[in-house]
Each structure stands twice: as structure tokens, then as C-alpha cells.
Protein backbone atom coordinates (compact mmCIF):
# COMPACT_ATOMS: atom_id res chain seq x y z
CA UNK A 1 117.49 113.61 56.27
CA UNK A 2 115.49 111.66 58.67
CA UNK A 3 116.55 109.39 61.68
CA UNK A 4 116.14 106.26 60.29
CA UNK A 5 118.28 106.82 57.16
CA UNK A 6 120.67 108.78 58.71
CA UNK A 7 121.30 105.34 61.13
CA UNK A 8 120.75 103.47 57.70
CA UNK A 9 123.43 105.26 56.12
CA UNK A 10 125.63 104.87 58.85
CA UNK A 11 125.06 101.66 59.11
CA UNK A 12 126.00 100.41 56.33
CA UNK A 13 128.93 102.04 55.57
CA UNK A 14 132.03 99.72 54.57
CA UNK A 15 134.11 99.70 58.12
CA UNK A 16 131.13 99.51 60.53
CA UNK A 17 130.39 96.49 59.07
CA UNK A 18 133.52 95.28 59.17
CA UNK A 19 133.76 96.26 62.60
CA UNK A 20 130.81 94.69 63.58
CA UNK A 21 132.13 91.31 61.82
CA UNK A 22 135.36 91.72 64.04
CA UNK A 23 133.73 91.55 66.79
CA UNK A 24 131.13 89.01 66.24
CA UNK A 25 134.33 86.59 65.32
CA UNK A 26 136.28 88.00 68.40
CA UNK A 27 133.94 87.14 70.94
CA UNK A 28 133.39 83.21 69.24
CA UNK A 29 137.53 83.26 69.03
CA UNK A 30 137.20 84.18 72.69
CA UNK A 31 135.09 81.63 73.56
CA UNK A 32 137.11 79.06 71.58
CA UNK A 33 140.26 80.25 73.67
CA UNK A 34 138.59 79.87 76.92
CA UNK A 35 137.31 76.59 76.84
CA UNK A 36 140.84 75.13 75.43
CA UNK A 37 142.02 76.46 78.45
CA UNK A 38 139.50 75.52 81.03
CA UNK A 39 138.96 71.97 78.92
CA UNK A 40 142.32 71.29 77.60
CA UNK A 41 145.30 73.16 79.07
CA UNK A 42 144.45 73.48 82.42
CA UNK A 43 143.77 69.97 83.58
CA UNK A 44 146.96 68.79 82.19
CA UNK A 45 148.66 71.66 84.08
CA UNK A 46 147.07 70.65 87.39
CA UNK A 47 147.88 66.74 87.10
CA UNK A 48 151.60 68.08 86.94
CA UNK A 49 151.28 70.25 89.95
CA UNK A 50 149.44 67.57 91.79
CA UNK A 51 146.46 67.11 91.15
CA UNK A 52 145.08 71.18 91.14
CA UNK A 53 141.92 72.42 89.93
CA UNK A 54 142.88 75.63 89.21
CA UNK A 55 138.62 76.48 88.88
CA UNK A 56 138.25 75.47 92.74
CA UNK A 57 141.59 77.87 94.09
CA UNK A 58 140.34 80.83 96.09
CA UNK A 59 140.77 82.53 99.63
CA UNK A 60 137.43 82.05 101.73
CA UNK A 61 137.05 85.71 103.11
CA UNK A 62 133.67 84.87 104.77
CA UNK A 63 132.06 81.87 105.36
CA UNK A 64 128.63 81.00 104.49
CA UNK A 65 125.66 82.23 106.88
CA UNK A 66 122.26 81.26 106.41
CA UNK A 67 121.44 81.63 103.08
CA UNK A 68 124.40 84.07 102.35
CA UNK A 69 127.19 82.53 100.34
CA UNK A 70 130.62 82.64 101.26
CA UNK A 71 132.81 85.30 99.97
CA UNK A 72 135.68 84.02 98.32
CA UNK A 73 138.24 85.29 96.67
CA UNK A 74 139.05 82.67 93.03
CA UNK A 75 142.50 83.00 92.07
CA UNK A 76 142.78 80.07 90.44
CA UNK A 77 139.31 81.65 88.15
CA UNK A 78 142.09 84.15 87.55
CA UNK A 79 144.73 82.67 86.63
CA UNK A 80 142.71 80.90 84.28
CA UNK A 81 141.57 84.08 82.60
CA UNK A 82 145.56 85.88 82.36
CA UNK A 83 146.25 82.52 79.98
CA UNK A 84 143.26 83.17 78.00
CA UNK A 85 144.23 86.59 77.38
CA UNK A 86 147.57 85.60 76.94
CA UNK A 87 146.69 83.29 74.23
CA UNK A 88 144.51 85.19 72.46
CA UNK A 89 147.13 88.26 72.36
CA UNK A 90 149.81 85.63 70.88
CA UNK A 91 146.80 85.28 68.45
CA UNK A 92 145.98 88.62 67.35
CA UNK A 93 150.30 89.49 67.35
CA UNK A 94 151.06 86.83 64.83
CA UNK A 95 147.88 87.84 62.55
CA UNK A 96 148.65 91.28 62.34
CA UNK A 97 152.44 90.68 62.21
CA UNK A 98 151.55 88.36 58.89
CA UNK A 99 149.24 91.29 58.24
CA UNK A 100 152.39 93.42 58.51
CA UNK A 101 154.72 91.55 56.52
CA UNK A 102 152.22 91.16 53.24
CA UNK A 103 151.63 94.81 53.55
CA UNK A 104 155.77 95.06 53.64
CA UNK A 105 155.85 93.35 50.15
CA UNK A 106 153.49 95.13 48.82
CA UNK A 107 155.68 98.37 49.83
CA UNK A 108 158.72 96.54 48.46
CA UNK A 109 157.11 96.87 44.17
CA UNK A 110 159.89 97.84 42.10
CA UNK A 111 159.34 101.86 41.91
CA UNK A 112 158.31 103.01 37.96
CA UNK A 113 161.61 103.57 35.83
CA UNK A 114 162.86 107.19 36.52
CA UNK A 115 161.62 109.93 33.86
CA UNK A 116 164.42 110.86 31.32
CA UNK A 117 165.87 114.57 31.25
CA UNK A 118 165.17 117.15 28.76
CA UNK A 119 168.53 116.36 27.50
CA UNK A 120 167.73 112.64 26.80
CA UNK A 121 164.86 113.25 25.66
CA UNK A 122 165.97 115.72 23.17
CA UNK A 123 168.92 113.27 22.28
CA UNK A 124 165.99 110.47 21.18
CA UNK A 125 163.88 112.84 18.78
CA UNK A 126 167.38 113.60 17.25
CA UNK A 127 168.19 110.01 17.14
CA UNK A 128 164.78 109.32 15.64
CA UNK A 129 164.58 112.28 13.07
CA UNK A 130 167.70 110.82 11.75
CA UNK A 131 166.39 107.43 11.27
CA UNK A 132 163.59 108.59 9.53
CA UNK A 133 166.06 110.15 6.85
């Protein structure tokens, strides 16, 4: 088998493509969750603190020289990122736990009627031989 259809065959198969679906919609869901924060939750956040822009916190290590930038450390940059990720993994728990509790009633089917013993079934081709009489 060459390369190329090897990769083809691989390629194609049923849960790399799913895979590669997942992440294609992970990274827009990502950038969806970002911007609400940056655009929507944060500003509100800082007007109740006092007026913060949580984008401009940081700790200026180094000052600027020359054409050298300053080194600064951006808190607020991260704190900004924990509440994305913290959103998005309130996200991903309440799909899979509605994942979870579909798969739960699925589990849940009424199980098949048990098989009858020998002795029952022996008892109904008695009770239908006599019938037939």
C-alpha cells in the first residue's frame, strides 16, 4: 500500500474526522468565549472595581530603552484568560454531563423479559397439546 493511500485511508476514517470537526468548532467556541470576556464581561467588571482595565494591569520589570520595549509582566492579560478557561470548562461540563445523562436513559431500557425454564416450557406444550385435542 502506498503513502498516499495509506494517509488517505487514515484520513478518512470515521473519528479523525470527527476529531478534526471538534477541533475546528473548539477553537471558533474559543474565540467566541474570549471576546465575551474581553468585550462584554470584563468592562462591566472593571466599572465596579473602579474604573479597571483589566487588559492594561501588569508589573513594569524594565523600562523601555532605546528601541527595546519594556518588560512587563500583564496580570490583568491573565486574569482575563483563567475566566475564559473557566467559562469554556463550565461549557464543555454541562455538554458532556447532558451527554451523560441521555446516555443514562438509554442504559435505563427495560431489560428483554427473562427466558422461561425447561419446566415452563414443558408445562406450555402440555397445555397446548391438550388444546389441540
Amino acid at each position: 500500500m502506498s503513502m498516499i493511500s495509506e494517509f488517505k485511508s487514515f484520513a478518512m476514517r470515521g473519528n479523525v474526522v470527527d476529531m478534526a470537526v471538534g477541533i475546528v468548532i473548539g477553537g471558533a467556541f474559543g474565540k467566541i468565549v474570549s471576546s465575551f470576556v474581553a468585550d462584554v464581561l470584563m468592562p462591566p467588571i472593571g466599572l465596579a472595581l473602579g474604573g479597571v482595565d483589566f487588559s492594561d494591569l501588569a508589573i513594569t520589570l524594565k523600562d523601555a530603552e532605546g528601541e527595546a520595549a519594556a518588560v512587563m509582566m500583564k496580570y490583568g492579560v491573565f486574569i482575563q484568560t483563567i475566566i475564559d478557561f473557566l467559562i469554556i470548562a463550565f461549557a464543555i461540563f454541562l455538554v458532556v454531563k447532558a451527554m451523560n445523562a441521555v446516555k443514562k436513559k438509554e442504559e435505563e431500557a427495560p431489560p428483554a423479559p427473562p427466558k422461561p425454564s425447561k419446566e415452563e416450557e414443558l408445562l406450555t406444550e402440555i397445555r397446548d397439546a391438550l388444546r389441540a385435542r
